[in-house]
C-alpha atoms as a PDB file:
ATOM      1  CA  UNK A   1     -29.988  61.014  -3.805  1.00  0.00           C
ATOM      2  CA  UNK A   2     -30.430  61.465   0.086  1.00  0.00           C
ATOM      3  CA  UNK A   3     -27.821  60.003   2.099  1.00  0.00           C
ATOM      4  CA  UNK A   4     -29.756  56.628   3.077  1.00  0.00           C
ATOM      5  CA  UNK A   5     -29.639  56.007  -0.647  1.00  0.00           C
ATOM      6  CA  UNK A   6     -25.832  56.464  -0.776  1.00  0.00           C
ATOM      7  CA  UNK A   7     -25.461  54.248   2.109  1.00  0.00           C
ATOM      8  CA  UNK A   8     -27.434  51.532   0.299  1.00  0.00           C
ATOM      9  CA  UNK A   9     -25.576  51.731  -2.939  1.00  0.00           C
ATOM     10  CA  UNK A  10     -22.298  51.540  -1.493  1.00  0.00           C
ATOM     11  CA  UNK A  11     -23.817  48.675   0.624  1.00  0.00           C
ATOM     12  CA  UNK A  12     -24.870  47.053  -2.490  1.00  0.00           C
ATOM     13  CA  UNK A  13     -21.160  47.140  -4.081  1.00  0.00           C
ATOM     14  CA  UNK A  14     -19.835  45.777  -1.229  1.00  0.00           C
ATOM     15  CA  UNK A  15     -22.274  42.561  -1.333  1.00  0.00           C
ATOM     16  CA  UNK A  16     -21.412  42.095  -5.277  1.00  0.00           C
ATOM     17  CA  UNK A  17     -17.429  42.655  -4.215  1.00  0.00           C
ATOM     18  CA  UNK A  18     -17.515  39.721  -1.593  1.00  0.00           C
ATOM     19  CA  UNK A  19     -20.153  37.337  -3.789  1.00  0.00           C
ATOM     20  CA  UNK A  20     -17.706  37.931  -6.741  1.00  0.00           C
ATOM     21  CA  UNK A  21     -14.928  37.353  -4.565  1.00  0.00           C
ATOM     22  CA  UNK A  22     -16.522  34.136  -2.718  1.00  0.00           C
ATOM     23  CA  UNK A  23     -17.321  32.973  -6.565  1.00  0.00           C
ATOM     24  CA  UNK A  24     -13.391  33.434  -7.312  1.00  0.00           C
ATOM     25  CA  UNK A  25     -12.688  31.244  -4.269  1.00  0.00           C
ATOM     26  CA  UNK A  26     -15.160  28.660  -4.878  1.00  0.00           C
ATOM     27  CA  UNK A  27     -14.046  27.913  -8.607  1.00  0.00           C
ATOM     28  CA  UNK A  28     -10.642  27.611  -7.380  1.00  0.00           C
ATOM     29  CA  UNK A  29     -11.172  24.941  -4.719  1.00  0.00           C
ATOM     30  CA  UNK A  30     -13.343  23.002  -7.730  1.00  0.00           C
ATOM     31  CA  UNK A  31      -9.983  22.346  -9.211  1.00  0.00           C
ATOM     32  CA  UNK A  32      -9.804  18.400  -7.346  1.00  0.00           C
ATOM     33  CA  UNK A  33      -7.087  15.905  -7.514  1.00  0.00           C
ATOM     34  CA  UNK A  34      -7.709  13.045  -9.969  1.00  0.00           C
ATOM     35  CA  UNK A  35      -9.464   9.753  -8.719  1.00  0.00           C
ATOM     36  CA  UNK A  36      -7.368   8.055  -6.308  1.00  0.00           C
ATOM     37  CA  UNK A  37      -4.092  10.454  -6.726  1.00  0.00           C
ATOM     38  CA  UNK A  38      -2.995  13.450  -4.414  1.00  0.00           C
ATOM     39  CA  UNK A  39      -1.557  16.597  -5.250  1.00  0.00           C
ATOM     40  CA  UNK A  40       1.988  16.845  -3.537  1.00  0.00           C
ATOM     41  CA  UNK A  41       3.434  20.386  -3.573  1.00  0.00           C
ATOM     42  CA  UNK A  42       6.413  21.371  -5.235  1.00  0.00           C
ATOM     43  CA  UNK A  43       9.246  22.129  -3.946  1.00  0.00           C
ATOM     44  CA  UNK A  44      13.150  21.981  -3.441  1.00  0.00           C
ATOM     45  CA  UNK A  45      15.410  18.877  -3.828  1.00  0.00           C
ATOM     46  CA  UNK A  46      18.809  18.089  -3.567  1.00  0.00           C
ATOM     47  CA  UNK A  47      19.802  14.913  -5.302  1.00  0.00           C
ATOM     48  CA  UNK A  48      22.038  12.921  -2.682  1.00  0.00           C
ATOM     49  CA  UNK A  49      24.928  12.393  -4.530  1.00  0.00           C
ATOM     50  CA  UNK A  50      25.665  16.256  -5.089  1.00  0.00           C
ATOM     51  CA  UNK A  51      27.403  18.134  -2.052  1.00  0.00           C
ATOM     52  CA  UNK A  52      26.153  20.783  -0.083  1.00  0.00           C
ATOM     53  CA  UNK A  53      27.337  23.690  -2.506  1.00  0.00           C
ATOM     54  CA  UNK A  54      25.849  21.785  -5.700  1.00  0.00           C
ATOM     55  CA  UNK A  55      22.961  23.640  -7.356  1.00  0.00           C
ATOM     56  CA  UNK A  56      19.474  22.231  -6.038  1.00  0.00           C
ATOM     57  CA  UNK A  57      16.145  20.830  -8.192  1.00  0.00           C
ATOM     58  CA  UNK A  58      13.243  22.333  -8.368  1.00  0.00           C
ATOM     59  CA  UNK A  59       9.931  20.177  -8.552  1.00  0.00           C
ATOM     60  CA  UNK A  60       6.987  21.481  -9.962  1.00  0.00           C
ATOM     61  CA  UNK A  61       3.472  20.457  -7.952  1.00  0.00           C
ATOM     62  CA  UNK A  62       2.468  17.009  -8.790  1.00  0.00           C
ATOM     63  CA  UNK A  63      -0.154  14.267  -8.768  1.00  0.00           C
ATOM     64  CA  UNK A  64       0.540  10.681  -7.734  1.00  0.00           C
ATOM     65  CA  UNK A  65      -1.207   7.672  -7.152  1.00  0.00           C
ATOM     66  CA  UNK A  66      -2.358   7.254  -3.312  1.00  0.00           C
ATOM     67  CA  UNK A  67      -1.629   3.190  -3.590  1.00  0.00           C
ATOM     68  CA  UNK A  68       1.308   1.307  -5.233  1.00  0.00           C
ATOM     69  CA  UNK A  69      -0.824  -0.651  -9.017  1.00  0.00           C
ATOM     70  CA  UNK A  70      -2.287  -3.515  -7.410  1.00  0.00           C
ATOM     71  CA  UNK A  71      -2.283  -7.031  -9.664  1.00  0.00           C
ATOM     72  CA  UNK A  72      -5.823  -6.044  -9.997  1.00  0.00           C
ATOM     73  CA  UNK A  73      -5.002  -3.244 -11.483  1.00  0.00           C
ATOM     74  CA  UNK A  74      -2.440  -4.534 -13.711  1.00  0.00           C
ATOM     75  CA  UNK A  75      -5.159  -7.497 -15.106  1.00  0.00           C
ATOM     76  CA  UNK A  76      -7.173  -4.793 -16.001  1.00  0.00           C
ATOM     77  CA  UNK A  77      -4.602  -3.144 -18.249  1.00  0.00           C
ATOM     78  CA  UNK A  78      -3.710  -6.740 -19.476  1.00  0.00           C
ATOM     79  CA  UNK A  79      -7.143  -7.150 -20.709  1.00  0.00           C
ATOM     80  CA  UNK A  80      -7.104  -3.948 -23.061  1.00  0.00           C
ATOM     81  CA  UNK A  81      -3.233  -4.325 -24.079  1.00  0.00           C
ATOM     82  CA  UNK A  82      -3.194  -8.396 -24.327  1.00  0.00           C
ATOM     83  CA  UNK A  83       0.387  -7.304 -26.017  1.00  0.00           C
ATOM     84  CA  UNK A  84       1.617  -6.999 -21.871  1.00  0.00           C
ATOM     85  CA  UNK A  85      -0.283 -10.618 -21.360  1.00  0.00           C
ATOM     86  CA  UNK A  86       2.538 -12.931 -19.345  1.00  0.00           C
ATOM     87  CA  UNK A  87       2.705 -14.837 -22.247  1.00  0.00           C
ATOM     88  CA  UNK A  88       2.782 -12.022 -24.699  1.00  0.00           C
ATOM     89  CA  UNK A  89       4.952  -9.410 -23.339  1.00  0.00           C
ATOM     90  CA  UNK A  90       8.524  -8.917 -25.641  1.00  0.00           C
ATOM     91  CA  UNK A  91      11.144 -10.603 -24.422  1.00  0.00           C
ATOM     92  CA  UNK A  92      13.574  -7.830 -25.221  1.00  0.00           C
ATOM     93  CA  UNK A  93      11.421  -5.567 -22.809  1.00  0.00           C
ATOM     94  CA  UNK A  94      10.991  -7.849 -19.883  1.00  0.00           C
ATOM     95  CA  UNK A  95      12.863 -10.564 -18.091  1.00  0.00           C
ATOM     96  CA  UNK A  96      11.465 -14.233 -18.037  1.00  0.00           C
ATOM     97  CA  UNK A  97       9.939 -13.495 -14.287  1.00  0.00           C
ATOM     98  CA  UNK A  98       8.198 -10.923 -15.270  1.00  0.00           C
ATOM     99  CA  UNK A  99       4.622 -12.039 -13.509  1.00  0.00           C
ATOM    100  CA  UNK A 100       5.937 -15.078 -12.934  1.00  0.00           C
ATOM    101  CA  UNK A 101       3.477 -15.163  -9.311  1.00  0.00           C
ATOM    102  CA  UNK A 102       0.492 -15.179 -12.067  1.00  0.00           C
ATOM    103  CA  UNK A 103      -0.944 -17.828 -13.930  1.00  0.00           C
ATOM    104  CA  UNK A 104      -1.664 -17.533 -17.581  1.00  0.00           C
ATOM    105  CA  UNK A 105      -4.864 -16.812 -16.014  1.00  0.00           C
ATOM    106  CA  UNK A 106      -4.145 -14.034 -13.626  1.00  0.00           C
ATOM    107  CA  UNK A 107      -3.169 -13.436 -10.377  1.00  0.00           C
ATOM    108  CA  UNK A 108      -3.728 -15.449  -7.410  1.00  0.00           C
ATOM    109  CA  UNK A 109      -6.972 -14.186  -5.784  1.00  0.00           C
ATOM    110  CA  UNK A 110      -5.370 -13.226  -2.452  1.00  0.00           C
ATOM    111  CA  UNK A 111      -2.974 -10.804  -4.131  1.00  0.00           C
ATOM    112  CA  UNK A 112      -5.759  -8.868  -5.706  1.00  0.00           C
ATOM    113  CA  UNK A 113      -4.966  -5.866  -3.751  1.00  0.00           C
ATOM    114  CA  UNK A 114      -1.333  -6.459  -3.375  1.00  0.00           C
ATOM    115  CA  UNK A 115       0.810  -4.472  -5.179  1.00  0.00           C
ATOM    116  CA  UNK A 116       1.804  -6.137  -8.632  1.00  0.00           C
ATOM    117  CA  UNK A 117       5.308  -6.787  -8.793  1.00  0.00           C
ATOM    118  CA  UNK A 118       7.813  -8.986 -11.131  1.00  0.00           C
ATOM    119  CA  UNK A 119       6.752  -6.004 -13.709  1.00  0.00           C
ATOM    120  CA  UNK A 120       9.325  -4.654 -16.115  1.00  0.00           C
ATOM    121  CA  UNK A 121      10.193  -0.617 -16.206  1.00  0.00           C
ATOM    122  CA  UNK A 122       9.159  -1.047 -19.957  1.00  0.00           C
ATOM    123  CA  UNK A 123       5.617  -2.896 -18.529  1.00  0.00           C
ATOM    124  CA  UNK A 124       5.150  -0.033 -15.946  1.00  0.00           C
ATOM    125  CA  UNK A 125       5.822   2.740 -18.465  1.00  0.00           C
ATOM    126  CA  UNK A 126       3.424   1.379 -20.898  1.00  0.00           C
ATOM    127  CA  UNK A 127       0.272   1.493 -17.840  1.00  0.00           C
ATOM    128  CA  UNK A 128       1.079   4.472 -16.674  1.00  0.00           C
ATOM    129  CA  UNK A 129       0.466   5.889 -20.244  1.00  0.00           C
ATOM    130  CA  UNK A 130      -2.518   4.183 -21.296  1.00  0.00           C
ATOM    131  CA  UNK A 131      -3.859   6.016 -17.692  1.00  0.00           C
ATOM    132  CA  UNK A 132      -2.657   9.329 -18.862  1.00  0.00           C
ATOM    133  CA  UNK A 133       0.080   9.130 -16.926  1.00  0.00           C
ATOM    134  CA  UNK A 134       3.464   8.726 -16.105  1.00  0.00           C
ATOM    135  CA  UNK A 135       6.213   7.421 -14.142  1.00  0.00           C
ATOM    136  CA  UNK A 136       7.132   9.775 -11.578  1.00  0.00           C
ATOM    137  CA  UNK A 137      10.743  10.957 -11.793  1.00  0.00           C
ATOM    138  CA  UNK A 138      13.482  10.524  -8.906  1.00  0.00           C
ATOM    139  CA  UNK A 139      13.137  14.255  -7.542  1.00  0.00           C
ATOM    140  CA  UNK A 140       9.100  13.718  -7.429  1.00  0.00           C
ATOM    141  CA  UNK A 141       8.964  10.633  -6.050  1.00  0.00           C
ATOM    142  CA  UNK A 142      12.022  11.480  -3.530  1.00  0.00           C
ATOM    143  CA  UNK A 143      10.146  14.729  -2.951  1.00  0.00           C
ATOM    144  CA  UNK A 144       6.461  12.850  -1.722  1.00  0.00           C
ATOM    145  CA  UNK A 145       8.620  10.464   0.236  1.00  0.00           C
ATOM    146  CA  UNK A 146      10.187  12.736   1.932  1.00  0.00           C
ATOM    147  CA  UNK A 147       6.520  13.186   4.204  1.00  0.00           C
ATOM    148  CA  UNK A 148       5.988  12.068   7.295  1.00  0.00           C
ATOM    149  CA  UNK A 149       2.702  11.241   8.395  1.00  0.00           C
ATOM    150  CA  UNK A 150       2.411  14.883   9.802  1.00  0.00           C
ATOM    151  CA  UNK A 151       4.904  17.005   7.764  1.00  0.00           C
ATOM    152  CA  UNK A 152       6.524  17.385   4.115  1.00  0.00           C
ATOM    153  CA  UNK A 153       9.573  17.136   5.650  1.00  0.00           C
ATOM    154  CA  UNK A 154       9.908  14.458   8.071  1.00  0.00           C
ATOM    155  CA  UNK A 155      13.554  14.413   7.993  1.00  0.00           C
ATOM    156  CA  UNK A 156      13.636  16.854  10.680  1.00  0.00           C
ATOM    157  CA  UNK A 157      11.895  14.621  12.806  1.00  0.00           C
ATOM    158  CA  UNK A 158      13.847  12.474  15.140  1.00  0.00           C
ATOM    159  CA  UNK A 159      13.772   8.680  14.296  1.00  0.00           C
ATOM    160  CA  UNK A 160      12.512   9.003  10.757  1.00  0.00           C
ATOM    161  CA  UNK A 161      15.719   7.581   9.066  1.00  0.00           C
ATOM    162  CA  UNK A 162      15.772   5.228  11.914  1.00  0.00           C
ATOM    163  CA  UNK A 163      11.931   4.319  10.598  1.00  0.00           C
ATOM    164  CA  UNK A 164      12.231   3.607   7.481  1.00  0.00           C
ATOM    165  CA  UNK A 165      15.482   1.623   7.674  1.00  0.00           C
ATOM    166  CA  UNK A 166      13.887  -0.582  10.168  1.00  0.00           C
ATOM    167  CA  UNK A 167      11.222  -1.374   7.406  1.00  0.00           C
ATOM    168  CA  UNK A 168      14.124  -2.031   4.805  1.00  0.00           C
ATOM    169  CA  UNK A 169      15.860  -4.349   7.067  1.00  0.00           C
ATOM    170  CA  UNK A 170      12.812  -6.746   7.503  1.00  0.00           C
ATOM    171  CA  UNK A 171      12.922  -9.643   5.797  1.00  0.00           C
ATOM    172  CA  UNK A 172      10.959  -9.933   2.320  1.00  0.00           C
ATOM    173  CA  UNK A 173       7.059 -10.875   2.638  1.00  0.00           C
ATOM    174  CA  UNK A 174       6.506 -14.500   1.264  1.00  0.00           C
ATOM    175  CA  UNK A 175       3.250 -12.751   0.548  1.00  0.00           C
ATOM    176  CA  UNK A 176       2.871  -8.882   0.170  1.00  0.00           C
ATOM    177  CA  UNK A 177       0.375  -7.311   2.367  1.00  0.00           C
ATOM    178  CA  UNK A 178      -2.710  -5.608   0.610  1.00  0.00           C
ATOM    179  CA  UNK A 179      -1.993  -1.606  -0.323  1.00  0.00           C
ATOM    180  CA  UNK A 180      -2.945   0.699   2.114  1.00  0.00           C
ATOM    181  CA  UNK A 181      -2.549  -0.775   5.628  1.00  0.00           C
ATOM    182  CA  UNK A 182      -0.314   1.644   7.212  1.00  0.00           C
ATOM    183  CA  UNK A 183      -0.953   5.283   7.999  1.00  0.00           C
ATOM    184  CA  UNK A 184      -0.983   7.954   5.219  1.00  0.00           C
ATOM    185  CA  UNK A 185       1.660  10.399   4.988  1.00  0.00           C
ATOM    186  CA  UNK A 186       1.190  14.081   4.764  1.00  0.00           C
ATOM    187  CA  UNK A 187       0.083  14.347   1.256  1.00  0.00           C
ATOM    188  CA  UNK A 188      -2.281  11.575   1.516  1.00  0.00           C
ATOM    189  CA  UNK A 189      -0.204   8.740  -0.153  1.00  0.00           C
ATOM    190  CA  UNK A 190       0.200   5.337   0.898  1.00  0.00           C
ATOM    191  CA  UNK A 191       3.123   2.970   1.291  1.00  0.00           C
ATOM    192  CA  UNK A 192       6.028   4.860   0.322  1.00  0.00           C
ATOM    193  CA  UNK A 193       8.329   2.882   2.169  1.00  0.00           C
ATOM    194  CA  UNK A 194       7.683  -0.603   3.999  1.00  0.00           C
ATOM    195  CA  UNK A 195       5.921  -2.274   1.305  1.00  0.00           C
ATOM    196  CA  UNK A 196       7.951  -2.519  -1.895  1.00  0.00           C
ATOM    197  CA  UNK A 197      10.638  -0.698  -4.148  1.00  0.00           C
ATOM    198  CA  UNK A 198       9.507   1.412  -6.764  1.00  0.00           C
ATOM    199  CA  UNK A 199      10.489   1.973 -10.551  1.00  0.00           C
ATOM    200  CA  UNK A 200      10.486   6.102 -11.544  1.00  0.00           C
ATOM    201  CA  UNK A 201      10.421   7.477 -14.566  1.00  0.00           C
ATOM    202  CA  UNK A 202      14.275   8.423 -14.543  1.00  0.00           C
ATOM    203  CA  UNK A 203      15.619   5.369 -12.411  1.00  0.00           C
ATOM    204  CA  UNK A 204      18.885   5.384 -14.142  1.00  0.00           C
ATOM    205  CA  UNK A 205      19.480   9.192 -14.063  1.00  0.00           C
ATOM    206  CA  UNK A 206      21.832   8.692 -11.133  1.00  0.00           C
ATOM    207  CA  UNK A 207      25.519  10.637 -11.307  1.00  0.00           C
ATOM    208  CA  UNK A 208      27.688   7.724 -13.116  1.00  0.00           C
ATOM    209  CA  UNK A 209      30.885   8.536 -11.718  1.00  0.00           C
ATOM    210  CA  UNK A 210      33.030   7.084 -15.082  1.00  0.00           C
ATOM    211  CA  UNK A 211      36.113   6.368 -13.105  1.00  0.00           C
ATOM    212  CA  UNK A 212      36.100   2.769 -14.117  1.00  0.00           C
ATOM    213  CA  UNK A 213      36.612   2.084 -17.983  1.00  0.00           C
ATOM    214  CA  UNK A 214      34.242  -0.782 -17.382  1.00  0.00           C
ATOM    215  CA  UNK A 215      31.598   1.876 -17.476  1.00  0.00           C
ATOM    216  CA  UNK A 216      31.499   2.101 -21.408  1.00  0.00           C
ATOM    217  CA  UNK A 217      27.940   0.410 -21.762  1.00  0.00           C
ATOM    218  CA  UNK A 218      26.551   2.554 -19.049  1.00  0.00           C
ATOM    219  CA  UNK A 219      24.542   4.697 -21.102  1.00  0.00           C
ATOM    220  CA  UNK A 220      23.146   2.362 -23.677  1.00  0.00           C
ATOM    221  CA  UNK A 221      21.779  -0.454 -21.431  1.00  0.00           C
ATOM    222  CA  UNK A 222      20.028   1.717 -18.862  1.00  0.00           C
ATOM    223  CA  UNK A 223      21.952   1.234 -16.002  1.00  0.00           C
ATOM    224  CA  UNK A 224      22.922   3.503 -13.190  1.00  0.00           C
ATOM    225  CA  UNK A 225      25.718   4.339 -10.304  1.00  0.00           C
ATOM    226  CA  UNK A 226      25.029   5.359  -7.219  1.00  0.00           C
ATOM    227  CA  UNK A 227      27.542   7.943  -6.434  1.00  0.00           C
ATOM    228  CA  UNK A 228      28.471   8.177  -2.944  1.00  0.00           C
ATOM    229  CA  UNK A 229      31.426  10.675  -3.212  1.00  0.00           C
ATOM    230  CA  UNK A 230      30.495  14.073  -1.452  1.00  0.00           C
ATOM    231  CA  UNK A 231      26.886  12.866  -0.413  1.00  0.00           C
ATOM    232  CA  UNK A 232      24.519  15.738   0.909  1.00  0.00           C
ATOM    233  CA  UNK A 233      23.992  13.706   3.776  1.00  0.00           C
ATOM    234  CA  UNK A 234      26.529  10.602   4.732  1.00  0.00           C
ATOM    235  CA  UNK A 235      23.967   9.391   7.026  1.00  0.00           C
ATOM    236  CA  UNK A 236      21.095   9.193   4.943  1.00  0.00           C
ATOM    237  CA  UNK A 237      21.722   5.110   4.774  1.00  0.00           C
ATOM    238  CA  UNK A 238      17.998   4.659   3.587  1.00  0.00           C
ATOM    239  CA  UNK A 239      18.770   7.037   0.388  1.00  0.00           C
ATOM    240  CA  UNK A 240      21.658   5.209  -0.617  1.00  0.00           C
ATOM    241  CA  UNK A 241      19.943   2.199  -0.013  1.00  0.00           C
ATOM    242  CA  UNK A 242      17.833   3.220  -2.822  1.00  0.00           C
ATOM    243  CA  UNK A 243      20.018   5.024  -4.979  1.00  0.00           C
ATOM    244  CA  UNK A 244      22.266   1.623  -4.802  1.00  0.00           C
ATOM    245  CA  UNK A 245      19.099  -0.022  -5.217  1.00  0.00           C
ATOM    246  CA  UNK A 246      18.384   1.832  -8.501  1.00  0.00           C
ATOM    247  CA  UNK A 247      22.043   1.900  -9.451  1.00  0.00           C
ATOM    248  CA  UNK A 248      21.713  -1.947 -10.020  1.00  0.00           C
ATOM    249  CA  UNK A 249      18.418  -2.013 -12.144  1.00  0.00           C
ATOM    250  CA  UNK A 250      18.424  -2.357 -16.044  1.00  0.00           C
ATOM    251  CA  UNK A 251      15.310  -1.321 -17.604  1.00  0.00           C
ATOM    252  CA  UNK A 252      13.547  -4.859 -18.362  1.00  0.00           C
ATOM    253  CA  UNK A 253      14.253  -6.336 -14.866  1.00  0.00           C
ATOM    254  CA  UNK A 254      11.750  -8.105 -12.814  1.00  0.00           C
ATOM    255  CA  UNK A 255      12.041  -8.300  -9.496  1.00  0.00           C
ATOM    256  CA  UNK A 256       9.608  -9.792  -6.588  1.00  0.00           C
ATOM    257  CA  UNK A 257       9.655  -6.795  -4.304  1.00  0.00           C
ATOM    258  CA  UNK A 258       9.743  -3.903  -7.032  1.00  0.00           C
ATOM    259  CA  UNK A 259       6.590  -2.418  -8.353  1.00  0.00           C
ATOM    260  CA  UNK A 260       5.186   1.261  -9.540  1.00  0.00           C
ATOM    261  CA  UNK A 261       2.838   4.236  -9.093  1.00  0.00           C
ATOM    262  CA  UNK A 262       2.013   6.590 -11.395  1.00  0.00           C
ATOM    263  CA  UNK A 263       2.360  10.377 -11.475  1.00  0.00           C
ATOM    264  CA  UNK A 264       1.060  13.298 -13.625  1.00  0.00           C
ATOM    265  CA  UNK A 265       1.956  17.268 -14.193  1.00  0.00           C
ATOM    266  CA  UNK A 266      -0.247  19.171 -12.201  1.00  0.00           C
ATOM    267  CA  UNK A 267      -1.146  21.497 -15.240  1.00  0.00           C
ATOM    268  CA  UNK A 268      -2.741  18.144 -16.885  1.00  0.00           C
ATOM    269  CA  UNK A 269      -5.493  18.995 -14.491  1.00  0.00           C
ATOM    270  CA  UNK A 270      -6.340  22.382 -14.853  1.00  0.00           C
END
């Protein structure tokens, strides 16, 4: 074998190296988020009611829905598990509101792509598993929040707190606006904050501080505390406004202005 040969052999083996390569690449970037949910990287998270020096969570990569479940959504869900109908649904699971801006018919056509709200924890955890889903938990959903519409960490931006506590402090929407009207944030998800509160998976996972002896029911009616004592960060009024906001929730409340997304394990999709 002359030299030109060697030259074309190890040619050859270079070609095969980079197509197998390329191949390698390709069938990685075929692995695609679900229909209509975004994969949000893992990552670190301190839960705000633990100080500075308290050991921090670690989230696992994600999926979650882009959009709040829209009362379209929800009838669809109805209509396969007519056990969640407004008229069906257990009393012991949700509170006499729950739909109560439907008919026994359905929603009111303008709402169709409003989120649904007036749903139960027990109501959302039941849809998000007959998706293949589930609730997303407080570091998750704390986690994808955390985004600014250009970074995963928008915290370190100046006037994000100040953003989002000017959409808290509006008053409540006679009407809620359709999903999806306001900007993305860096992972691709929609209306994180301004638009409605959300139930997670673990709502009521919140440090119970146990100081009071009136806390003896805490545990068995899915309540939770929102413990303020040695907060990471003081200042962070918008996370206390939801951990208080959590901390007053039982599990079959319905509420006008607090709906659900759904989230799933990244490894569900590989």
């Amino acid at each position: 074998m002359n030299i030109s040969h060697l030259k074309l052999v190890a040619l050859s083996l270079i070609l095969i190296g980079v197509s197998g390569s390329s191949s390698l690449m390709a069938k990685a970037s075929e692995v695609s988020s679900p229909e209509g949910m975004q994969l949000v990287k893992g990552g670190e998270y301190r839960p705000l009611y633990m100080s500075k020096d308290s050991p921090i969570q670690s989230v696992n990569d994600f999926y979650l829905d882009q959009y709040p479940v829209t009362n379209k959504d929800f009838q669809e869900f109805v209509k396969g598990n007519p056990g969640w109908a407004k008229s069906e649904a257990p009393k012991v699971f949700v509170e006499k509101q729950y739909l109560q801006h439907w008919s026994n018919d359905g929603y009111p056509k303008a709402l169709t792509n409003s989120p649904v709200t007036n749903v139960s924890w027990f109501a959302a955890d039941a849809y998000c598993k007959a998706q293949g889903k589930r609730l997303p938990r407080v570091s998750e959903w704390e986690l994808a929040a955390l985004a600014s519409e250009t970074q995963a960490d928008g915290s370190v931006e100046k006037d994000y707190k100040q953003k989002i506590l000017m959409w808290y402090s509006r008053p409540s929407q006679k009407q809620l606006s359709a999903v999806g009207q306001n900007e993305p944030n860096y992972w691709g998800i929609y209306d994180m904050h301004g638009l409605i509160w959300e139930w997670t998976e673990d709502f009521n996972s919140a440090l119970v501080t146990g100081e009071s002896r009136g806390d003896s029911t805490i545990d068995t009616k899915l309540f939770c505390a929102g413990g303020a004592s040695g907060a990471v960060d003081p200042g962070d009024y918008a996370a206390f406004m939801r951990y208080g906001f959590r901390s007053s929730l039982e599990a079959k409340f319905t509420l006008p202005n607090l709906g659900f997304r759904c989230a799933q394990d990244a490894e569900q999709n590989q």
